[in-house]
Protein backbone atom coordinates (compact mmCIF):
# COMPACT_ATOMS: atom_id res chain seq x y z
CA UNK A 1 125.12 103.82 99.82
CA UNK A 2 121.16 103.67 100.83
CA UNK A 3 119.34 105.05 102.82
CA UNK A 4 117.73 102.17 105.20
CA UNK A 5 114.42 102.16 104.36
CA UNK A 6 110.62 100.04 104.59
CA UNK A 7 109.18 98.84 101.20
CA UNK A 8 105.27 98.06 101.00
CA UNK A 9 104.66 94.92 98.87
CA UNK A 10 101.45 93.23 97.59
CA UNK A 11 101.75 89.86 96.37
CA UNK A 12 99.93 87.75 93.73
CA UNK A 13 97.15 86.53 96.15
CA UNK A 14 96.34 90.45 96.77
CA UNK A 15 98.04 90.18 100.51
CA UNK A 16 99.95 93.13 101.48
CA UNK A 17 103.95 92.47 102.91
CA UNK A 18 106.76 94.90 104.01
CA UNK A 19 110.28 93.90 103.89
CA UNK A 20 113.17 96.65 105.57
CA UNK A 21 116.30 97.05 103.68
CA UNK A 22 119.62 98.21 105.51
CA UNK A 23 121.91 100.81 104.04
CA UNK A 24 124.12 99.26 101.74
CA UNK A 25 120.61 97.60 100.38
CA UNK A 26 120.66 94.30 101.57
CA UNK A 27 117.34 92.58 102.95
CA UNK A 28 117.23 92.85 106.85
CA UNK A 29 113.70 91.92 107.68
CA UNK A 30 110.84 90.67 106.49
CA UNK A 31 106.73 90.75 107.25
CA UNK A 32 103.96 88.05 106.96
CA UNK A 33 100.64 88.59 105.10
CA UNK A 34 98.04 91.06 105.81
CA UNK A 35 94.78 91.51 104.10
CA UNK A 36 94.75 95.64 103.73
CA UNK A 37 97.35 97.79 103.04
CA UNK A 38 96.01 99.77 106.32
CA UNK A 39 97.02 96.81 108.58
CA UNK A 40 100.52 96.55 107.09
CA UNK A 41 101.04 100.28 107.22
CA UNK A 42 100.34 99.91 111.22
CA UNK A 43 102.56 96.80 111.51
CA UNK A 44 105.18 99.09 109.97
CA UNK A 45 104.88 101.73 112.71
CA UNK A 46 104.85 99.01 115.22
CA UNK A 47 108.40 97.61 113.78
CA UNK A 48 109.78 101.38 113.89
CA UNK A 49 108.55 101.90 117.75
CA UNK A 50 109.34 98.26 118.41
CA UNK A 51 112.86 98.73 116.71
CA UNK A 52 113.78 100.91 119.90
CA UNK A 53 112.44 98.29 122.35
CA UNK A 54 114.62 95.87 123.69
CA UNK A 55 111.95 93.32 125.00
CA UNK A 56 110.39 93.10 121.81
CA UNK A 57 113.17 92.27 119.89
CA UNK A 58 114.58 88.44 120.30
CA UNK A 59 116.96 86.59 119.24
CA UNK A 60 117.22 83.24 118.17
CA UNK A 61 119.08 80.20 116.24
CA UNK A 62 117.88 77.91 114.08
CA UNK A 63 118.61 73.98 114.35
CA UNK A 64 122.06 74.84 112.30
CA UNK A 65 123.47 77.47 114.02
CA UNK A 66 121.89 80.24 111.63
CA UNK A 67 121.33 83.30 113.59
CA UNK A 68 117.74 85.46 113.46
CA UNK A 69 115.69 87.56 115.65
CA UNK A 70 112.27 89.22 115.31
CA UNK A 71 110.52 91.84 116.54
CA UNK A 72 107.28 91.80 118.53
CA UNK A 73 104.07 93.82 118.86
CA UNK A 74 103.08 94.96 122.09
CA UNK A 75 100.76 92.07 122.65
CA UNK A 76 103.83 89.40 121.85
CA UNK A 77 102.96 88.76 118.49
CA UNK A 78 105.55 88.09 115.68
CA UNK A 79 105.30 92.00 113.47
CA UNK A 80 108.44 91.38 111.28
CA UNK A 81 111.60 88.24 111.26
CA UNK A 82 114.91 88.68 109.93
CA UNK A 83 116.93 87.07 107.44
CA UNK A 84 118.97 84.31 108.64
CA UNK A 85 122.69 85.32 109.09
CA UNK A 86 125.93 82.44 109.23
CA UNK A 87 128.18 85.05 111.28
CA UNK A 88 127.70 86.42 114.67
CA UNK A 89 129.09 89.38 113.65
CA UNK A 90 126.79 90.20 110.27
CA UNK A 91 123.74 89.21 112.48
CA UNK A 92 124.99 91.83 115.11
CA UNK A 93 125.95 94.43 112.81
CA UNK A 94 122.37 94.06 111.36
CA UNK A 95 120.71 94.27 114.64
CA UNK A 96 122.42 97.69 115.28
CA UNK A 97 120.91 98.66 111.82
CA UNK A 98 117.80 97.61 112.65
CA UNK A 99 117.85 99.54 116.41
CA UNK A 100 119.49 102.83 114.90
CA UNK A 101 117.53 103.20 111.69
CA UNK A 102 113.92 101.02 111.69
CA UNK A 103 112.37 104.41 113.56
CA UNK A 104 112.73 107.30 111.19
CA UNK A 105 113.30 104.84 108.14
CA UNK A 106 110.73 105.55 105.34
CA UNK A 107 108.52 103.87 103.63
CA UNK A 108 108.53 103.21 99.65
CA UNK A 109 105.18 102.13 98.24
CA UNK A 110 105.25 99.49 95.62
CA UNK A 111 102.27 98.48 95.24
């Protein structure tokens, strides 16, 4: 078993991304793009404090009943989405994850 935890991406067009992984591993959330490594490093610490906050985390569906949420920064904006789940209960059980674990998880540099 893992330990849940944030890894710190750069991509091929030089943007930095973060994705969080659960505790068995699996892919729970994901970032967009940011231009320096500073900016993603905040957005990271605004998922963890967000994470605890239950108005900045929504839920929603897409058009085929896949289930998501995201988190939000203080201001409303979109800091991190979810994979899509096909069962109510995976998509809750990774919500909990998210809530108990986002705060103190750390972060693994890999870029």
């Amino acid at each position: 078993m893992e330990s849940p935890h944030f890894k710190l991406n750069i991509n091929g067009d030089r943007f930095f991304y973060f994705e969080f992984f659960g505790k068995q591993g699996d892919l729970l959330l994901m970032s967009g793009e940011y231009k320096s490594k500073a900016d993603a490093l905040q957005s990271i610490k605004d998922v963890q404090v967000g994470s605890l906050m239950s108005p900045q985390i929504a839920a929603g569906k897409t058009p085929d009943g896949g289930n998501f949420f995201v988190i939000k920064g203080q201001q409303g904006d979109i800091l991190a989405k979810s994979v899509l789940f096909d069962s109510e209960m995976v998509f809750n059980n990774a919500l909990h994850q998210v809530k108990d674990s986002a705060c103190i998880a750390k972060t693994l540099d890999a870029t």
